[in-house]
C-alpha atoms as a PDB file:
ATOM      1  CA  UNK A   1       4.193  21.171 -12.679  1.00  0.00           C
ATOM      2  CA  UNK A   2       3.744  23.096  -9.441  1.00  0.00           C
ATOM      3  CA  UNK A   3       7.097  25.257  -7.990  1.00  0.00           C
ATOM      4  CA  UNK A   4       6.928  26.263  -4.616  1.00  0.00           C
ATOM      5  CA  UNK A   5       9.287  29.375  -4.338  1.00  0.00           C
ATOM      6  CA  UNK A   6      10.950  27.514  -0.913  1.00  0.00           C
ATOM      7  CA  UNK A   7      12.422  25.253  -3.006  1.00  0.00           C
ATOM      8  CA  UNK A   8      14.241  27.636  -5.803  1.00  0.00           C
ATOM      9  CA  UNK A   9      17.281  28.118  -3.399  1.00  0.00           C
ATOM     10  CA  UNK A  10      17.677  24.172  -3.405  1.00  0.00           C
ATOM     11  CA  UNK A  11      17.204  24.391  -7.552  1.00  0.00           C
ATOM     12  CA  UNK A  12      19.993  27.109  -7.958  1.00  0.00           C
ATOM     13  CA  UNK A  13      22.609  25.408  -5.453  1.00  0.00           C
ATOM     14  CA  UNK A  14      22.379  21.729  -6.964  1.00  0.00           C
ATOM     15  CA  UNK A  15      22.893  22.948  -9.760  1.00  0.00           C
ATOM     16  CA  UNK A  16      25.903  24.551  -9.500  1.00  0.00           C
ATOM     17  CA  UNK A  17      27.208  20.947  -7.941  1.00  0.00           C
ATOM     18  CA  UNK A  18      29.579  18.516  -9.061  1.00  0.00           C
ATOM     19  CA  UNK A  19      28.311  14.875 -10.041  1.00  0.00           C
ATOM     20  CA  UNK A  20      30.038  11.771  -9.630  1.00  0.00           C
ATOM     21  CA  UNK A  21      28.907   7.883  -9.008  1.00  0.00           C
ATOM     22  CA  UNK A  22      27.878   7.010  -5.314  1.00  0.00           C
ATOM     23  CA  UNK A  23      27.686   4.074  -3.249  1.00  0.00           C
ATOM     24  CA  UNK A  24      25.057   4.329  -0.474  1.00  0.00           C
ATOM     25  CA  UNK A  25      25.261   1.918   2.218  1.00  0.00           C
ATOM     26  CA  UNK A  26      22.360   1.658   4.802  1.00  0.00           C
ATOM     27  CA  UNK A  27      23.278  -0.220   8.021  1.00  0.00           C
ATOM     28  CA  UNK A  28      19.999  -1.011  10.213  1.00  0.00           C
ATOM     29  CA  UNK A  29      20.157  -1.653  13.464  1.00  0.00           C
ATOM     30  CA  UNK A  30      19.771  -5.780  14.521  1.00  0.00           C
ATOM     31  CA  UNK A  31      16.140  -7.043  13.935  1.00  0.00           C
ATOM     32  CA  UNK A  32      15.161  -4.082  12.220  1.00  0.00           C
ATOM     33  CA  UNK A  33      12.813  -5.114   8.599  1.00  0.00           C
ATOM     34  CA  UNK A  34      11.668  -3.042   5.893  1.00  0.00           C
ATOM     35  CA  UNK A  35       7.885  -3.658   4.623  1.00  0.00           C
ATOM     36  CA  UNK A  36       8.799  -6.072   1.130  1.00  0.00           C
ATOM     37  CA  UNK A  37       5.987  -4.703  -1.074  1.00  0.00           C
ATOM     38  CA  UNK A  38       7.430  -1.871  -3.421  1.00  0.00           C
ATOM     39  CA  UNK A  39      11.516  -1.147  -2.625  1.00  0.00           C
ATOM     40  CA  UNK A  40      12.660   1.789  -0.954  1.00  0.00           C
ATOM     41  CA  UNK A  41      13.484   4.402  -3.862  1.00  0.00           C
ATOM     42  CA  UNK A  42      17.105   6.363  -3.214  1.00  0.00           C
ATOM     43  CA  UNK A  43      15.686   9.687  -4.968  1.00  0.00           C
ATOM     44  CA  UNK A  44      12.362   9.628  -3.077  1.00  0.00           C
ATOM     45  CA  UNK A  45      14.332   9.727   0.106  1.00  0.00           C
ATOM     46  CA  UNK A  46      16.142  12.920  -1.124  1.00  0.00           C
ATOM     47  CA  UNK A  47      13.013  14.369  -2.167  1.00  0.00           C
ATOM     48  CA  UNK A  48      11.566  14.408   1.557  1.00  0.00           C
ATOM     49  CA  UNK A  49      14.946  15.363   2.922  1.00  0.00           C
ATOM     50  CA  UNK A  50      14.609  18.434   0.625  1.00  0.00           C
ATOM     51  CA  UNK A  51      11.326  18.973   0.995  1.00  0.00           C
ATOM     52  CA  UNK A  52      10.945  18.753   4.517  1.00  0.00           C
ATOM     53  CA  UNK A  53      14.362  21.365   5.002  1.00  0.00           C
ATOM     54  CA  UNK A  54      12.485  23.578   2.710  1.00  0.00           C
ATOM     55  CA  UNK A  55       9.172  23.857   4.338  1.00  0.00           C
ATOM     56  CA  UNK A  56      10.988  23.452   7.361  1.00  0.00           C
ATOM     57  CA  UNK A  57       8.974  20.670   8.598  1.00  0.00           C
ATOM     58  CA  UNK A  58       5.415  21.597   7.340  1.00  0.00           C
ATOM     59  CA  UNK A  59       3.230  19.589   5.133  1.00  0.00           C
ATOM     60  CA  UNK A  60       2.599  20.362   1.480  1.00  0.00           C
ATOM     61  CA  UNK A  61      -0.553  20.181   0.081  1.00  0.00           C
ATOM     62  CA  UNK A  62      -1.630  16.590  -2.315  1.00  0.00           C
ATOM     63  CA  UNK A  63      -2.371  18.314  -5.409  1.00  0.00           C
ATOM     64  CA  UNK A  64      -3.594  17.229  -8.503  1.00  0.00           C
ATOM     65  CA  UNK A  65      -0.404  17.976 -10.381  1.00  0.00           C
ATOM     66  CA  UNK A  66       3.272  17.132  -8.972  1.00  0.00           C
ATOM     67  CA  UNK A  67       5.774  19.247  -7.461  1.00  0.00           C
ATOM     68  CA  UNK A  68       9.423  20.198  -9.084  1.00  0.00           C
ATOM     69  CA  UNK A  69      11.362  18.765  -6.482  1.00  0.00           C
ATOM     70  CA  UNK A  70      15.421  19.723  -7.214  1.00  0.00           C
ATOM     71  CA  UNK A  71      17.917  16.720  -6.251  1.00  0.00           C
ATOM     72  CA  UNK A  72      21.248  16.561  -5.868  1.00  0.00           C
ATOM     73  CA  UNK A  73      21.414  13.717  -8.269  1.00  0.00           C
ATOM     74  CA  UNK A  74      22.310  14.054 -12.284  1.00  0.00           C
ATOM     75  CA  UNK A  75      19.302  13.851 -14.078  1.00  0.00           C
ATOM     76  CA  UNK A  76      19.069  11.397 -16.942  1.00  0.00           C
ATOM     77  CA  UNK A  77      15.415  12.179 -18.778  1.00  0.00           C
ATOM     78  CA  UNK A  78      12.867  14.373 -18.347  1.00  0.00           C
ATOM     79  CA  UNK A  79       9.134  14.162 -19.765  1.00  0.00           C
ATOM     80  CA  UNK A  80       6.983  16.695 -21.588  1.00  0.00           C
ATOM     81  CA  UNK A  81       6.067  18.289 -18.307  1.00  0.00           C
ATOM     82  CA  UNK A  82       9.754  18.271 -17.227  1.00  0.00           C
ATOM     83  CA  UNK A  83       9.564  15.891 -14.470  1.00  0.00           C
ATOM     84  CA  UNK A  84      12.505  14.535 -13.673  1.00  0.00           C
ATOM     85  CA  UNK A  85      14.393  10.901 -14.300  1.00  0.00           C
ATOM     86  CA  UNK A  86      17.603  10.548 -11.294  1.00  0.00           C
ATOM     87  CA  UNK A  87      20.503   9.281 -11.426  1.00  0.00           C
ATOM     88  CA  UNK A  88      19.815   6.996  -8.697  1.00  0.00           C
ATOM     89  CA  UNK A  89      18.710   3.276  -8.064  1.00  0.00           C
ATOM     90  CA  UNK A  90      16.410   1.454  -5.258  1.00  0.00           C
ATOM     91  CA  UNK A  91      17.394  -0.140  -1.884  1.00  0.00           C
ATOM     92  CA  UNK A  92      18.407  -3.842  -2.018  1.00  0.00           C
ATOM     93  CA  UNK A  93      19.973  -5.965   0.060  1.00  0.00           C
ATOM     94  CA  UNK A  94      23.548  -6.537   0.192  1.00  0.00           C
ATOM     95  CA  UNK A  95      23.339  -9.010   3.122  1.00  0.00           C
ATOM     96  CA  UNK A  96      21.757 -12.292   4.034  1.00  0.00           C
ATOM     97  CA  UNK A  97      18.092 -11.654   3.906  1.00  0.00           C
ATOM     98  CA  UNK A  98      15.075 -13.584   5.256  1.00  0.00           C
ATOM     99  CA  UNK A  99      11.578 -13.002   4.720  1.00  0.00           C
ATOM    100  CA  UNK A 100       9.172 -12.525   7.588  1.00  0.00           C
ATOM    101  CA  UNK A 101       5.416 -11.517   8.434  1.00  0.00           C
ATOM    102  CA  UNK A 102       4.697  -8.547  10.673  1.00  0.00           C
ATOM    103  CA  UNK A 103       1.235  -8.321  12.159  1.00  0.00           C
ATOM    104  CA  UNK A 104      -0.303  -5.308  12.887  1.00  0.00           C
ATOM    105  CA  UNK A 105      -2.857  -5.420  15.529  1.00  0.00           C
ATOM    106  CA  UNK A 106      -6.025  -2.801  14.910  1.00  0.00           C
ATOM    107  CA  UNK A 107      -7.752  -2.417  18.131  1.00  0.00           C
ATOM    108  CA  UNK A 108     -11.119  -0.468  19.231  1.00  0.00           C
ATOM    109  CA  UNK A 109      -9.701   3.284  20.276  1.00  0.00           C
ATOM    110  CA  UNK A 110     -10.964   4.182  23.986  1.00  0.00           C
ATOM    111  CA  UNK A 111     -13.937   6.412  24.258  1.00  0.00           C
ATOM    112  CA  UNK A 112     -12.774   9.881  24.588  1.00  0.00           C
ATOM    113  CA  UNK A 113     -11.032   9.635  20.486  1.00  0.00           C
ATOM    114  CA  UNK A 114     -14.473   9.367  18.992  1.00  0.00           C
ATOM    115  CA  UNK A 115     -17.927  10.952  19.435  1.00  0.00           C
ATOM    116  CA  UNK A 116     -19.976   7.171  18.809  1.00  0.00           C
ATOM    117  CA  UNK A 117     -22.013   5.847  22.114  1.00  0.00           C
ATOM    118  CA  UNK A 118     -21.687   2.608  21.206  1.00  0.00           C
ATOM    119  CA  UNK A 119     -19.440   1.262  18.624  1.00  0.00           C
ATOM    120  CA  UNK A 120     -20.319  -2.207  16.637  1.00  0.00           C
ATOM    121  CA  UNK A 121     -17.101  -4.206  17.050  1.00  0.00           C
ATOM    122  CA  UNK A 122     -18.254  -7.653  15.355  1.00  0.00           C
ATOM    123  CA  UNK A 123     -18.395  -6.295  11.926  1.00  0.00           C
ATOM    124  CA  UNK A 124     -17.246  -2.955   9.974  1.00  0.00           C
ATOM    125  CA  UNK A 125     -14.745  -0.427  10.331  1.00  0.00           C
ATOM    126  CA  UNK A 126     -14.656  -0.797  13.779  1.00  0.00           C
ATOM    127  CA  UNK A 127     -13.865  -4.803  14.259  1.00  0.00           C
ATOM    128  CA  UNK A 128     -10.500  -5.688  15.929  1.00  0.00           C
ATOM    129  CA  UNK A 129      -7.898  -7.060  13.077  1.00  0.00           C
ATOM    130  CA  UNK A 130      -4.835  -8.835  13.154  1.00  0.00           C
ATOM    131  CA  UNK A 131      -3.339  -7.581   9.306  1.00  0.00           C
ATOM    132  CA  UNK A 132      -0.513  -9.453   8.219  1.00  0.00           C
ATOM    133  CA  UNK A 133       2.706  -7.227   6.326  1.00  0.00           C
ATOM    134  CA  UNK A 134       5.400  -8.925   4.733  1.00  0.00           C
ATOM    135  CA  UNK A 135       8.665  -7.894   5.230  1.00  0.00           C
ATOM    136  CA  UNK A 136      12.477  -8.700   4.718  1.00  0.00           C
ATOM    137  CA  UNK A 137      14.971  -8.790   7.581  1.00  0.00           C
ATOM    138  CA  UNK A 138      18.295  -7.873   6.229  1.00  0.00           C
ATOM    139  CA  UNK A 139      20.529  -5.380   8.177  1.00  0.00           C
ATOM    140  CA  UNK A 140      22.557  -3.719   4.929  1.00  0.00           C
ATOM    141  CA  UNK A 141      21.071  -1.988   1.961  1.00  0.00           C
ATOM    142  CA  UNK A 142      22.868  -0.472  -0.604  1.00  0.00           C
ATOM    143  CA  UNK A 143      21.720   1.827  -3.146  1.00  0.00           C
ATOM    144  CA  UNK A 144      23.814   3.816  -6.153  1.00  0.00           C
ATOM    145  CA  UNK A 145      23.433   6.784  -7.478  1.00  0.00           C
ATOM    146  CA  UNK A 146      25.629   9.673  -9.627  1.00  0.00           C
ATOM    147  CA  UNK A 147      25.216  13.083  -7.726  1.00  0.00           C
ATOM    148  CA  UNK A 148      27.187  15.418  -5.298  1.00  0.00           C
ATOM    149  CA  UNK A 149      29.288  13.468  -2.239  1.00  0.00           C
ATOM    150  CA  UNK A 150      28.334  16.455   0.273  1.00  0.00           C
ATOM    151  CA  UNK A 151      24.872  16.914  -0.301  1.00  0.00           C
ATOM    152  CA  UNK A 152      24.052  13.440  -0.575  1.00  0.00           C
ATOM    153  CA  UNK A 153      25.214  12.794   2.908  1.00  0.00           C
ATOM    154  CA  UNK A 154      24.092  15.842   4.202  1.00  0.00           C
ATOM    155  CA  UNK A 155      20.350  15.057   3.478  1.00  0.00           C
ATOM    156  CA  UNK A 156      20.832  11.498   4.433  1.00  0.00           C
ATOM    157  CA  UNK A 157      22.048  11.856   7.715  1.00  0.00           C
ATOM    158  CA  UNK A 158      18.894  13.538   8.431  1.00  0.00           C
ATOM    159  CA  UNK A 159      16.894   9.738   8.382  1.00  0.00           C
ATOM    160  CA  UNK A 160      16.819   7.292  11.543  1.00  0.00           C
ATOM    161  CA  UNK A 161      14.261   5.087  10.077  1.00  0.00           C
ATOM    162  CA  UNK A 162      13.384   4.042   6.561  1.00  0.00           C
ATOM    163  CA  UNK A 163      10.631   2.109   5.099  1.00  0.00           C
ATOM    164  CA  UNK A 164       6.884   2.174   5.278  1.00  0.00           C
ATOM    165  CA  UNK A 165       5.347   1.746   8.807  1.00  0.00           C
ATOM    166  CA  UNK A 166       9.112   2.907  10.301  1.00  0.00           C
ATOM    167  CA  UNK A 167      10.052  -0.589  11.096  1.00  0.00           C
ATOM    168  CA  UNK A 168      13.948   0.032   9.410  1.00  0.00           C
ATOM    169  CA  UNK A 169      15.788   1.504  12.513  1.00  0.00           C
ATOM    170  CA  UNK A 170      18.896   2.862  10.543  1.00  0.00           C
ATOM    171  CA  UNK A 171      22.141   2.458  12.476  1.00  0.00           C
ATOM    172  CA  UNK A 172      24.279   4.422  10.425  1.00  0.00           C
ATOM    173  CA  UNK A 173      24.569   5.325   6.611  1.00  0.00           C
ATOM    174  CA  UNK A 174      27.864   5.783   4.553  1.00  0.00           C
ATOM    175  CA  UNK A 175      28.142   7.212   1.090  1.00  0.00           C
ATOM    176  CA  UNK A 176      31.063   6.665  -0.902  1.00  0.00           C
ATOM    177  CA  UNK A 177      33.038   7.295  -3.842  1.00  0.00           C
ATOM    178  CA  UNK A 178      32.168   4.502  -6.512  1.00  0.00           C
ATOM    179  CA  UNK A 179      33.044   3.557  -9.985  1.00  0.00           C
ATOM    180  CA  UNK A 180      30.627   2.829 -12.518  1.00  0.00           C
ATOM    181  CA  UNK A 181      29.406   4.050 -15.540  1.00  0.00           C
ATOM    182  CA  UNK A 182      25.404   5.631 -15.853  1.00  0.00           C
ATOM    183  CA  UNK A 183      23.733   2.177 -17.088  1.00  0.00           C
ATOM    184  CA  UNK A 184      25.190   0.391 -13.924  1.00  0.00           C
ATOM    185  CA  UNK A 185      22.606   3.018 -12.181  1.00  0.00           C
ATOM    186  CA  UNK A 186      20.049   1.206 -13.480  1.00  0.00           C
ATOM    187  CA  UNK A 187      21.234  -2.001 -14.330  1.00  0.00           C
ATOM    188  CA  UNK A 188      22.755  -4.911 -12.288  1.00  0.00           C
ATOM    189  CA  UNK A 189      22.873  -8.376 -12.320  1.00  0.00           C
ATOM    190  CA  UNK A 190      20.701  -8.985 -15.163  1.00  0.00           C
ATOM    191  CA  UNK A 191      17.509  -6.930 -14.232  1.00  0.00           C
ATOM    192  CA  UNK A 192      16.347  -3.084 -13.553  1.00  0.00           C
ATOM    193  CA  UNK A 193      17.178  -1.866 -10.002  1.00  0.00           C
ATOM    194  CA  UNK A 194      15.517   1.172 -11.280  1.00  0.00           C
ATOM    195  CA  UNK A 195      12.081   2.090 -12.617  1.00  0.00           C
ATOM    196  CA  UNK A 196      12.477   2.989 -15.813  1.00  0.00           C
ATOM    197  CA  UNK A 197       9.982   4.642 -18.425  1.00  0.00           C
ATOM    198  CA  UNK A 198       9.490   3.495 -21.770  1.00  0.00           C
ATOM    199  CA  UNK A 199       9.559   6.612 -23.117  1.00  0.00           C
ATOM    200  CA  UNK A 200      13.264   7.206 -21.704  1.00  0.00           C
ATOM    201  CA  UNK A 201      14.238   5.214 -24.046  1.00  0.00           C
ATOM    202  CA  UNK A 202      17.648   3.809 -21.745  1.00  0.00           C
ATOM    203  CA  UNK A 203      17.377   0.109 -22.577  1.00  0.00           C
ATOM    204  CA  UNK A 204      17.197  -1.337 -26.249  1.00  0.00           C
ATOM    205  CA  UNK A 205      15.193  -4.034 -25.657  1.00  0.00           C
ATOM    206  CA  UNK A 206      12.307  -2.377 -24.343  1.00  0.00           C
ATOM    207  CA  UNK A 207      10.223  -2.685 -27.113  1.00  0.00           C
ATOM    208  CA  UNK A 208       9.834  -6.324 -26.765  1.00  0.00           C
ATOM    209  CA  UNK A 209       8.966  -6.090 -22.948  1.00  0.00           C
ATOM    210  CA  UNK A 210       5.448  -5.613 -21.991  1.00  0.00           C
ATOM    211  CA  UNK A 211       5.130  -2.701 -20.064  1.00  0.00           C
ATOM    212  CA  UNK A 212       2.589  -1.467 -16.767  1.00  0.00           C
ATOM    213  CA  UNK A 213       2.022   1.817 -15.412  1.00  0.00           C
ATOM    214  CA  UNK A 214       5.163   2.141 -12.953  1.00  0.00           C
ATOM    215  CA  UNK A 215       6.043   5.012 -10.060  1.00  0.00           C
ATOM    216  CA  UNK A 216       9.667   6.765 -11.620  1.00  0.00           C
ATOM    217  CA  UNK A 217      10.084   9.838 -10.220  1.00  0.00           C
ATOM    218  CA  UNK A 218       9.235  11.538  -6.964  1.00  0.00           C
ATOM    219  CA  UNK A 219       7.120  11.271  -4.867  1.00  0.00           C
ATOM    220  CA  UNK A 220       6.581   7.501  -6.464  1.00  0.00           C
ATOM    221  CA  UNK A 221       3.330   6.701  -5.040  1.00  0.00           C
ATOM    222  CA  UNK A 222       1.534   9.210  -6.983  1.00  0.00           C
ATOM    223  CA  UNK A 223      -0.667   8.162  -9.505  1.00  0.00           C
ATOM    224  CA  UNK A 224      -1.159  11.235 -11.526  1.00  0.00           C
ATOM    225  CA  UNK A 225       2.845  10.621 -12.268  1.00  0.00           C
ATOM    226  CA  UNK A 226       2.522   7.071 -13.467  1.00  0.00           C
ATOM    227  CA  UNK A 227       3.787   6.452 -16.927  1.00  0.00           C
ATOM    228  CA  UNK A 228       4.223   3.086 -18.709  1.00  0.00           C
ATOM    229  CA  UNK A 229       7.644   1.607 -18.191  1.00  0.00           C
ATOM    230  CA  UNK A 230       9.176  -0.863 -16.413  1.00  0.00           C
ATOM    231  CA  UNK A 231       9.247  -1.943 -12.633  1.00  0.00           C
ATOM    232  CA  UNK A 232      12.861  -2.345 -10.615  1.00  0.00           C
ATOM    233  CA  UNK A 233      13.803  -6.228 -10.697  1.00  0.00           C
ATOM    234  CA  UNK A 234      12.746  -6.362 -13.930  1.00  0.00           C
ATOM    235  CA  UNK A 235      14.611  -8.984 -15.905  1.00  0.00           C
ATOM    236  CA  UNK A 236      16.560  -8.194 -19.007  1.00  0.00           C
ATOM    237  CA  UNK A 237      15.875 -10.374 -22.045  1.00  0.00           C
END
């Protein structure tokens, strides 16, 4: 695990904070869609809130090995290396949704962004595309999580778009007090809205689920971080 020394001021203050449960509630603006393949992860948003305060805007380095990345979230398991488990679920909708297709148009860039003379446009890396995104229209989100009221919001507020290509205009977010107990964190509904390792050892039945390498802690997308476990909307036998 990689600590960058910006970050130990975050470490020390969070904590020193007070936990409690959270409701986050993301209101996007009419229209607005989120790209449906992986959900939005609650903790991962923190992370880049923290880490981009810390650095003060500047980008850090992919590195083999992850980053400790302090949250102000409780922490409910860590692995051998330490990384983290939060105390905090996914996005999901808790409005009407629909599902839609976006299409992204790729189009040949004018002459003076590359150094070809000629470029071949009816085959290769260079041939106009018309790439087809799912998404979901829905204009709430909610998201829970146990962790400190103040700094929660405080990072949040810092986000006017959410999602992958930055098609989620946010209109306005609202965290609030909440009351549930740690497994409703996870759980909800009969299914995971969580990623949850196998190792953590948090649900009984997990022995008799068949597991996949799943993204649990932040950032999620990085492979080197995978462990076996199980993805959010899992289903609880």
């Amino acid at each position: 695990m990689i600590a960058l020394p910006e970050l130990d001021a975050f470490t020390t203050r969070f904590a020193q904070c007070h936990y409690e449960p959270l409701r986050v509630i993301f209101n996007l603006l009419p229209n607005s869609r989120v790209v449906n393949y992986d959900p939005i992860h609650l903790d991962g948003l923190l992370a880049r809130a923290v880490v981009t305060q810390a650095t003060q805007g500047k980008m850090v380095s992919d590195q083999k090995d992850g980053y400790w990345i302090p949250l102000p979230l409780k922490m409910l398991w860590r692995d051998e290396k330490g990384f983290p488990l939060w105390a905090s679920s996914v996005l999901y909708p808790a409005s009407p949704s629909i599902e839609d297709v976006y299409i992204r148009h790729k189009r040949n860039p004018p002459g003076n962004t590359h150094n070809k003379k000629k470029l071949v446009t009816k085959s290769g890396p260079w041939m106009p595309r018309r790439i087809p995104t799912p998404t979901l229209v829905c204009d709430r989100y909610e998201a829970r999580c146990i962790g400190n009221f103040d700094a929660v919001k405080n990072l949040l507020n810092t986000f006017d778009l959410i999602g992958k290509l930055r098609l989620g205009r946010i209109k306005s977010i609202t965290v609030e007090q909440a009351d549930f107990t740690e497994q409703d964190v996870f759980l909800a509904d009969g299914k995971l809205i969580k990623p949850i390792p196998a190792e953590a050892n948090l649900v009984s039945w997990w022995q008799s689920q068949s597991s996949m390498l799943i993204g649990w802690t932040p950032p999620h997308w990085k492979p080197g971080l995978f462990r076996l476990g199980f993805q959010a909307n899992t289903k609880i036998k």
